[in-house]
C-alpha atoms as a PDB file:
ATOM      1  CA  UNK A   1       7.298  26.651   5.425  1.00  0.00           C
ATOM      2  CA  UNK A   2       5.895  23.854   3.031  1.00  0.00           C
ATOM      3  CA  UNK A   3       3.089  21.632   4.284  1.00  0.00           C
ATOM      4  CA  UNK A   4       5.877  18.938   4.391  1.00  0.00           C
ATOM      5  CA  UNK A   5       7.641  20.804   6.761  1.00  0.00           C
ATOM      6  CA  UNK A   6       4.978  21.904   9.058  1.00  0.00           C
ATOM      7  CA  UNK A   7       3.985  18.415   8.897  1.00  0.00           C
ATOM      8  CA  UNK A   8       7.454  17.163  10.164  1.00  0.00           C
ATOM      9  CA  UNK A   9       6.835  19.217  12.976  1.00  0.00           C
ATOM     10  CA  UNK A  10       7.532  17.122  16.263  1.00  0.00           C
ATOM     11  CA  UNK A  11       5.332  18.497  17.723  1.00  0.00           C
ATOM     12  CA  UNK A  12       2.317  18.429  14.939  1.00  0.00           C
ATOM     13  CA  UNK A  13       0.118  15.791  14.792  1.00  0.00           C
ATOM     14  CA  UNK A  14      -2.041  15.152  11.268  1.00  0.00           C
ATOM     15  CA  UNK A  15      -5.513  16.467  11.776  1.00  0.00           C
ATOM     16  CA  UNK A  16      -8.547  17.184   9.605  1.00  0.00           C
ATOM     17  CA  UNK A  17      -7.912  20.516   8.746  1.00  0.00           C
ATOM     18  CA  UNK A  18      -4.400  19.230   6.876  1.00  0.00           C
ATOM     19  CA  UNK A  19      -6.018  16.937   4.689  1.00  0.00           C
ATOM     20  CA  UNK A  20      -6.747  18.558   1.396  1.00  0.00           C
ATOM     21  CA  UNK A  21      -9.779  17.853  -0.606  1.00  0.00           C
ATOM     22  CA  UNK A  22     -11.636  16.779  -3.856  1.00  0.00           C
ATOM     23  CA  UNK A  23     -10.718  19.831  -6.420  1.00  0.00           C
ATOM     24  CA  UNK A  24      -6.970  20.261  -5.070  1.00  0.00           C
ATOM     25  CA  UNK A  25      -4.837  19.870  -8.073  1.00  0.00           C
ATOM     26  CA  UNK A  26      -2.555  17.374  -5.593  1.00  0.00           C
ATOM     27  CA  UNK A  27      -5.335  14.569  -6.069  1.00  0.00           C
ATOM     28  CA  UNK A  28      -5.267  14.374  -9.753  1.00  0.00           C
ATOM     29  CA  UNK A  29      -1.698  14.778  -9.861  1.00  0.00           C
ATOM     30  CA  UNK A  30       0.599  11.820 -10.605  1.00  0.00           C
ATOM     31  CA  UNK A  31       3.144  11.705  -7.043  1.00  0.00           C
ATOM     32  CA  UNK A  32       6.811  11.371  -7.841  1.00  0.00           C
ATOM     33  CA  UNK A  33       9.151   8.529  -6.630  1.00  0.00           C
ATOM     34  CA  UNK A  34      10.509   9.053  -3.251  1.00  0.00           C
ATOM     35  CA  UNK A  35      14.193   9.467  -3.561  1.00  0.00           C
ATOM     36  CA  UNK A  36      16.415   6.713  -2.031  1.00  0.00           C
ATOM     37  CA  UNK A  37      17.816   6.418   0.693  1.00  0.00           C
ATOM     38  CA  UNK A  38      15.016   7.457   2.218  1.00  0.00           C
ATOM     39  CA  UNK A  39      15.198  11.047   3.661  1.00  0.00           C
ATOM     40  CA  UNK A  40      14.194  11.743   7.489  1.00  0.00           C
ATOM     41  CA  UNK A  41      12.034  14.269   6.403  1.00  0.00           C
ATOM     42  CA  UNK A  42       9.836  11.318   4.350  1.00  0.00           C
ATOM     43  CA  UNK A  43      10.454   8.995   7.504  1.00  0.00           C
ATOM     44  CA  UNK A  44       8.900  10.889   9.972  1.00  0.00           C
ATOM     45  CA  UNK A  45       5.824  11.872   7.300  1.00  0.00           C
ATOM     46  CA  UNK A  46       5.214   8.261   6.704  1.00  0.00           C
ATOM     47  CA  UNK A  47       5.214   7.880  10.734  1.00  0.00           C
ATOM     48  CA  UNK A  48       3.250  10.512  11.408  1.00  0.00           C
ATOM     49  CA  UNK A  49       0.426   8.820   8.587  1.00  0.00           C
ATOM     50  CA  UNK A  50       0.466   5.676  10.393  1.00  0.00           C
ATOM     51  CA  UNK A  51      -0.059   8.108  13.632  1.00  0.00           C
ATOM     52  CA  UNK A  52      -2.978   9.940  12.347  1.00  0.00           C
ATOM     53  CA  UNK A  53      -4.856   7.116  11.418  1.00  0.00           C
ATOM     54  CA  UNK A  54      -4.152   4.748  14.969  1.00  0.00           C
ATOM     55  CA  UNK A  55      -5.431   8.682  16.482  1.00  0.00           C
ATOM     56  CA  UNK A  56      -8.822   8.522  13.446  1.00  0.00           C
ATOM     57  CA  UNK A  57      -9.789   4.591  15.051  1.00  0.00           C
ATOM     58  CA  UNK A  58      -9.276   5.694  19.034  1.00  0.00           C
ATOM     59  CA  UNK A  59     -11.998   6.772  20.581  1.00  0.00           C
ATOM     60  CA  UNK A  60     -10.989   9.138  22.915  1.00  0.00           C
ATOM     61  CA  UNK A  61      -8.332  10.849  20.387  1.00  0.00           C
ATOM     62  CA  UNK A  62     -10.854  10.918  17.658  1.00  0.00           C
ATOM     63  CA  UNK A  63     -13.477  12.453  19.417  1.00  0.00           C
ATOM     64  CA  UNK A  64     -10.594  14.754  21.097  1.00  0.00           C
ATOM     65  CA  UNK A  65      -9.412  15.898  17.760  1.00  0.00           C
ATOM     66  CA  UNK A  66     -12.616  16.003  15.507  1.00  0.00           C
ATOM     67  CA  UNK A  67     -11.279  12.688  13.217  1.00  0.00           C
ATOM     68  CA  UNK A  68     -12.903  10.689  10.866  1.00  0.00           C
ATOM     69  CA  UNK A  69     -12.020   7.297  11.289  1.00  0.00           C
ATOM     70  CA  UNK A  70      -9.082   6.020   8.541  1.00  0.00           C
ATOM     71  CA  UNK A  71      -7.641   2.753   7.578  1.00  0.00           C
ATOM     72  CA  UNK A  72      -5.400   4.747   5.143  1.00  0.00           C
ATOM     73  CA  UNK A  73      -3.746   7.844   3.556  1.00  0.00           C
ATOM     74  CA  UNK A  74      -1.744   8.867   0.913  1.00  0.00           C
ATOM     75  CA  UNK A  75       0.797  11.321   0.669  1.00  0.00           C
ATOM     76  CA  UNK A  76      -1.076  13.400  -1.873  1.00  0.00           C
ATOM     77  CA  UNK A  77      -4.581  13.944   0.579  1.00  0.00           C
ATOM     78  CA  UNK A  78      -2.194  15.838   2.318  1.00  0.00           C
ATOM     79  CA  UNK A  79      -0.577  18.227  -0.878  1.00  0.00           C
ATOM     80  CA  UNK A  80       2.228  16.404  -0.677  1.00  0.00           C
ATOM     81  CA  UNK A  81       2.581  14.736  -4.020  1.00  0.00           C
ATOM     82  CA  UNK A  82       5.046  11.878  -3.190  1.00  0.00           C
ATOM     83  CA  UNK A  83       4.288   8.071  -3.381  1.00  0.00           C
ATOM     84  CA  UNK A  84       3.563   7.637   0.056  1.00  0.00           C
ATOM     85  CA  UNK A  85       1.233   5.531   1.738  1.00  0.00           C
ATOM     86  CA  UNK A  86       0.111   4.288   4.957  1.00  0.00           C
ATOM     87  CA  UNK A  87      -2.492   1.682   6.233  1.00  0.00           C
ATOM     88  CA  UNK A  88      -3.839   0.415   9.165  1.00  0.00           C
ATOM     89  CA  UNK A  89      -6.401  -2.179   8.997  1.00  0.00           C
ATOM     90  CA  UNK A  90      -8.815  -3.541  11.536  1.00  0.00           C
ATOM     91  CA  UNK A  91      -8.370  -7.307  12.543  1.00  0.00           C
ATOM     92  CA  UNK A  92     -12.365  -8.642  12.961  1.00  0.00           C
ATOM     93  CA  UNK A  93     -12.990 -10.270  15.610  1.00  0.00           C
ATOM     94  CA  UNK A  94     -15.591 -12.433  17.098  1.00  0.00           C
ATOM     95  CA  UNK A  95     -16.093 -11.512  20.593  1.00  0.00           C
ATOM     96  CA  UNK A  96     -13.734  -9.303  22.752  1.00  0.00           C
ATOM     97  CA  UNK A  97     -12.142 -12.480  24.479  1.00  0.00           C
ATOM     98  CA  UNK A  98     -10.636 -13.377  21.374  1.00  0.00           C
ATOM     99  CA  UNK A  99      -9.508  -9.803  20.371  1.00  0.00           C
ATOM    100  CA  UNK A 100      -7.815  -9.872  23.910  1.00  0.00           C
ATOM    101  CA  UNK A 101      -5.906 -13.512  22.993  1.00  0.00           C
ATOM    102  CA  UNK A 102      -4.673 -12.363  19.712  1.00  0.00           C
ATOM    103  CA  UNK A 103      -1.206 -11.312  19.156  1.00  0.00           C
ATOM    104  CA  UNK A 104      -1.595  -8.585  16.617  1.00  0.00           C
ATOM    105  CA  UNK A 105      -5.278  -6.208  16.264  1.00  0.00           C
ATOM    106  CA  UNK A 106      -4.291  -5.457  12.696  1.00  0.00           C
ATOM    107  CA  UNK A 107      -4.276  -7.229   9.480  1.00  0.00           C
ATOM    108  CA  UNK A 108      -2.525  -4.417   7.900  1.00  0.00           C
ATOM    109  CA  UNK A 109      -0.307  -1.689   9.536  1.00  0.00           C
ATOM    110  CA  UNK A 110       2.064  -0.805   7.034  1.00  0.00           C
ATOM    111  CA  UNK A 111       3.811   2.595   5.935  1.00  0.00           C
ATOM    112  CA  UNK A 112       4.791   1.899   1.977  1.00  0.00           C
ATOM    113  CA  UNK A 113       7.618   4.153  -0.377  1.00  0.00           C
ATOM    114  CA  UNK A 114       6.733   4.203  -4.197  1.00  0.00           C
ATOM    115  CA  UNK A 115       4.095   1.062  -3.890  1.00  0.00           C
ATOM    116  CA  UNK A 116       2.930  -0.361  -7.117  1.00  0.00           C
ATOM    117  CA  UNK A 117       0.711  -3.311  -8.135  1.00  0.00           C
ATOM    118  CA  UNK A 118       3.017  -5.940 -10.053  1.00  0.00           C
ATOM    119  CA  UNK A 119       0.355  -8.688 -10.311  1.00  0.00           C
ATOM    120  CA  UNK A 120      -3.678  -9.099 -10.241  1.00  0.00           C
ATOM    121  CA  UNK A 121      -5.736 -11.433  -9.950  1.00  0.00           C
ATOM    122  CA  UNK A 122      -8.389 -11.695 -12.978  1.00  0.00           C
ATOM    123  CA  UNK A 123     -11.481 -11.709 -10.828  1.00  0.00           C
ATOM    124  CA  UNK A 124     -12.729  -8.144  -9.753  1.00  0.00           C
ATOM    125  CA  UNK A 125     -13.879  -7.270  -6.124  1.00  0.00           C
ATOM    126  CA  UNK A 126     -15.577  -4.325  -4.741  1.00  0.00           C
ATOM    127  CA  UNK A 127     -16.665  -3.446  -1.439  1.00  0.00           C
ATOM    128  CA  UNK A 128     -20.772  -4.354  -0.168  1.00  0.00           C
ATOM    129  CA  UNK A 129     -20.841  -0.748   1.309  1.00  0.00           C
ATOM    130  CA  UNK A 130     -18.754   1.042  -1.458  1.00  0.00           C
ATOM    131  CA  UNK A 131     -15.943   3.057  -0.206  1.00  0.00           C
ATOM    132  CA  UNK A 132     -15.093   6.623   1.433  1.00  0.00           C
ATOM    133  CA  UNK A 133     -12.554   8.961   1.588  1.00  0.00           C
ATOM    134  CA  UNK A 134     -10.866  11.052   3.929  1.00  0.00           C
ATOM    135  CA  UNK A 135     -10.532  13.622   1.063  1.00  0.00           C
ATOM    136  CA  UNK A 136     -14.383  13.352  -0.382  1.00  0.00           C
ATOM    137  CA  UNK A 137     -16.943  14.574   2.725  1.00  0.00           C
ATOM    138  CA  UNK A 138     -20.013  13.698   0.531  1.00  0.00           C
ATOM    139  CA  UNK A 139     -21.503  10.307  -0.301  1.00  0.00           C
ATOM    140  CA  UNK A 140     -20.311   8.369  -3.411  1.00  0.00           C
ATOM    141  CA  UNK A 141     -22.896   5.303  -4.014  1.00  0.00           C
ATOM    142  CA  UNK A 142     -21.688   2.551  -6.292  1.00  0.00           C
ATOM    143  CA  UNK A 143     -19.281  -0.739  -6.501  1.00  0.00           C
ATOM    144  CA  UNK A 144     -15.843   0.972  -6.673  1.00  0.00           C
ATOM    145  CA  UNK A 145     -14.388  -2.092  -8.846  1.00  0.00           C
ATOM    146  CA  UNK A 146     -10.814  -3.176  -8.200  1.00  0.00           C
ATOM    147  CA  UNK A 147      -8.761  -6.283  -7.943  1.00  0.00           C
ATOM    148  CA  UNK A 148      -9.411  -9.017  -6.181  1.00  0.00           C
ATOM    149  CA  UNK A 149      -6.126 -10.225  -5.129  1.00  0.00           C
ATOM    150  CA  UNK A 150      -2.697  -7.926  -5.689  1.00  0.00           C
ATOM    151  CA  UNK A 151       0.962  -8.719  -5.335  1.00  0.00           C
ATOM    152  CA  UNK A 152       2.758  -5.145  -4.381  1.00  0.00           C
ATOM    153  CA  UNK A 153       6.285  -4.131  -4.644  1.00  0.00           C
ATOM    154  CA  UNK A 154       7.355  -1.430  -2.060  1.00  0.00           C
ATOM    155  CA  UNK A 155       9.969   0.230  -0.370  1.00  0.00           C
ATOM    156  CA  UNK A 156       9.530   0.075   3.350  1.00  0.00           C
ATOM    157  CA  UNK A 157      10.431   2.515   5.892  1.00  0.00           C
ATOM    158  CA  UNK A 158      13.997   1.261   6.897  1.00  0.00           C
ATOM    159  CA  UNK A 159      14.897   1.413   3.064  1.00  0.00           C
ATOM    160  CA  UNK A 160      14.656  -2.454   2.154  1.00  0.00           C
ATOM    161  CA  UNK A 161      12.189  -4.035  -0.967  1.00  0.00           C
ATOM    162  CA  UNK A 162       9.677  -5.750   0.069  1.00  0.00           C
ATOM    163  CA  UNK A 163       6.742  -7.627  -1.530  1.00  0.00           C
ATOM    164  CA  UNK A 164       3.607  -8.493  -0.342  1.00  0.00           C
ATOM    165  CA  UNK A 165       0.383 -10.842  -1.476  1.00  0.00           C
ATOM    166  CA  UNK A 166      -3.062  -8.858  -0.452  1.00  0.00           C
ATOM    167  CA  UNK A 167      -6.721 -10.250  -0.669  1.00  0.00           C
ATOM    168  CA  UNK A 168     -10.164  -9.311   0.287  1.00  0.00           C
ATOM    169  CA  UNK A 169     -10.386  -5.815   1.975  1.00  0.00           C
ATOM    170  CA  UNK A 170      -6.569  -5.200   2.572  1.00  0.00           C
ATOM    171  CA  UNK A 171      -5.983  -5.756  -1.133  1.00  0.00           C
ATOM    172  CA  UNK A 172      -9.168  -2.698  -1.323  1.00  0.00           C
ATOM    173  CA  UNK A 173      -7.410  -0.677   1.169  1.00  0.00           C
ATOM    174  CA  UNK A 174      -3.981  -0.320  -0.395  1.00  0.00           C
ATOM    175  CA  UNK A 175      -5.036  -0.099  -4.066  1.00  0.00           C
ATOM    176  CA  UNK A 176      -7.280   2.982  -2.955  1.00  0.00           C
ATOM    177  CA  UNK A 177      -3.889   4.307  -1.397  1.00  0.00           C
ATOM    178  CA  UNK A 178      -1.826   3.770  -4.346  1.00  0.00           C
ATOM    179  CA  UNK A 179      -4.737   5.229  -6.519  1.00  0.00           C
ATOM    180  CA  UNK A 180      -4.193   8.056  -4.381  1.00  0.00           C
ATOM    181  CA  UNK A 181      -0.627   8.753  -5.668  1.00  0.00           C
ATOM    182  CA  UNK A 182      -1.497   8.105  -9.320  1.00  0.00           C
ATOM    183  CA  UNK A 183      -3.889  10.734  -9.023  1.00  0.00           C
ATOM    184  CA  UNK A 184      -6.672   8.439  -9.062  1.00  0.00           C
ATOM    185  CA  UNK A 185     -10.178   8.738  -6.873  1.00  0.00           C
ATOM    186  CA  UNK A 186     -12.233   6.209  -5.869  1.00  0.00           C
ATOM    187  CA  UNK A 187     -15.093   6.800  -7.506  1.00  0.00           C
ATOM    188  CA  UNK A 188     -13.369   7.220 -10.858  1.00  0.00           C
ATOM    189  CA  UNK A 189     -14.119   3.201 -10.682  1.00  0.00           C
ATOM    190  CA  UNK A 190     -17.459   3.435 -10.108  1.00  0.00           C
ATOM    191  CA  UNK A 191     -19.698   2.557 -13.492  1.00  0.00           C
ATOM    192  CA  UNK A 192     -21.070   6.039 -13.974  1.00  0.00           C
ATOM    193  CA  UNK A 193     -24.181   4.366 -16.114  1.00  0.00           C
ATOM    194  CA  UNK A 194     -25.319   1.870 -13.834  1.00  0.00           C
ATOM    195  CA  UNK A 195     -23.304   2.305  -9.955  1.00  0.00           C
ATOM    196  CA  UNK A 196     -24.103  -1.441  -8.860  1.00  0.00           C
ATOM    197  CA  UNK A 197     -23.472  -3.051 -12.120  1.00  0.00           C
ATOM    198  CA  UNK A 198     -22.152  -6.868 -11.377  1.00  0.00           C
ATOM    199  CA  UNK A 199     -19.585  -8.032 -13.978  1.00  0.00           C
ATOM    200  CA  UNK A 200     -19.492 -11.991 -13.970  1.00  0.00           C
ATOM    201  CA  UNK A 201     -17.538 -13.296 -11.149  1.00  0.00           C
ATOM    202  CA  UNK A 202     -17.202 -10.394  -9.425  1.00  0.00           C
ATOM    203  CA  UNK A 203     -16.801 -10.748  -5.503  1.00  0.00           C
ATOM    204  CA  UNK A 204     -18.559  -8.171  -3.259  1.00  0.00           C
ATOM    205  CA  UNK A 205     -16.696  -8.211  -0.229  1.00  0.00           C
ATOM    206  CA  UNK A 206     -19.059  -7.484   2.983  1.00  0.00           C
END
């Protein structure tokens, strides 16, 4: 049975011990294009992403299944190498009254087929507190530079193009994911010679 298969599994659910980490050949691999029409098979993995990482930011499920909390994973973190990716991002909210009011909790909740940046922005971003990966369980310090603002072309899960405009940390978010499929790791961005090096205009995103 591949990992794809046991991963299809109705009754598996993505945990820890399926994602694959830094050193597995996956991860530096370049993912292929999934096929279209999309098959079931990459349906129900792209459903079952989105799953895992809803089960990574609950407390109760986390803690039940030993997760680390996720706002997104690739195809490739778990040896498939397809361009698959899934995010699910955190609205912030003020106080829990207005989290309560608010008609959606995320800014981001998105399963993408064969994403890929077709604009920038010129200015660079990186994250205050540098970024993590579900794949990586060690500490990476540094400004992991990336775009500031990306417009991303994607197939979405009922087969239809879509494109989408992304700033600030969701624009962070999905460029690590699609990274992630290009064989790219995070800290492959980070200046080697000097971690928190500032280029001019450069927005740190807290």
């Amino acid at each position: 049975m591949s990992i794809q298969e046991k991963l299809i599994k109705a009754s598996h659910l993505i945990d820890m011990d399926d994602i694959v980490r830094e050193g597995n050949p996956t991860l530096r691999a370049v993912g292929t294009d999934v096929e279209l029409p999309l098959s079931d098979e990459d349906i129900i993995l792209g459903e079952k992403m989105l799953e895992f990482l809803r089960n990574s930011q609950d407390p109760v499920m986390s803690e039940k299944m030993g997760l680390r909390g996720g706002v997104g994973l690739a195809a490739p973190q778990l040896d498939v190498s397809k361009k698959i990716i899934a995010c699910l991002v955190p609205k912030e909210f003020e106080s829990e009254e207005a989290a309560e009011k608010a008609n959606e909790a995320y800014s981001l909740a998105t399963i993408m087929y064969n994403a890929k940046i077709v604009a920038h922005s010129v200015q660079d971003a990186a994250l205050a507190d540098g970024e993590g990966c579900l794949s990586v369980d060690r500490d990476v310090p540094g400004y992991v530079v990336r775009h500031a603002r990306v417009t991303i072309d994607y197939i979405d899960k009922n087969g239809d193009k879509q494109r989408i405009k992304l700033k600030d940390y969701d624009a962070m978010v999905v460029q690590h994911e699609i990274d992630h499929t290009n064989g790219i790791m995070f800290y492959d961005r980070i200046n080697e010679a000097d971690p928190f090096a500032i280029k001019d205009g450069m927005l740190i995103i807290e």
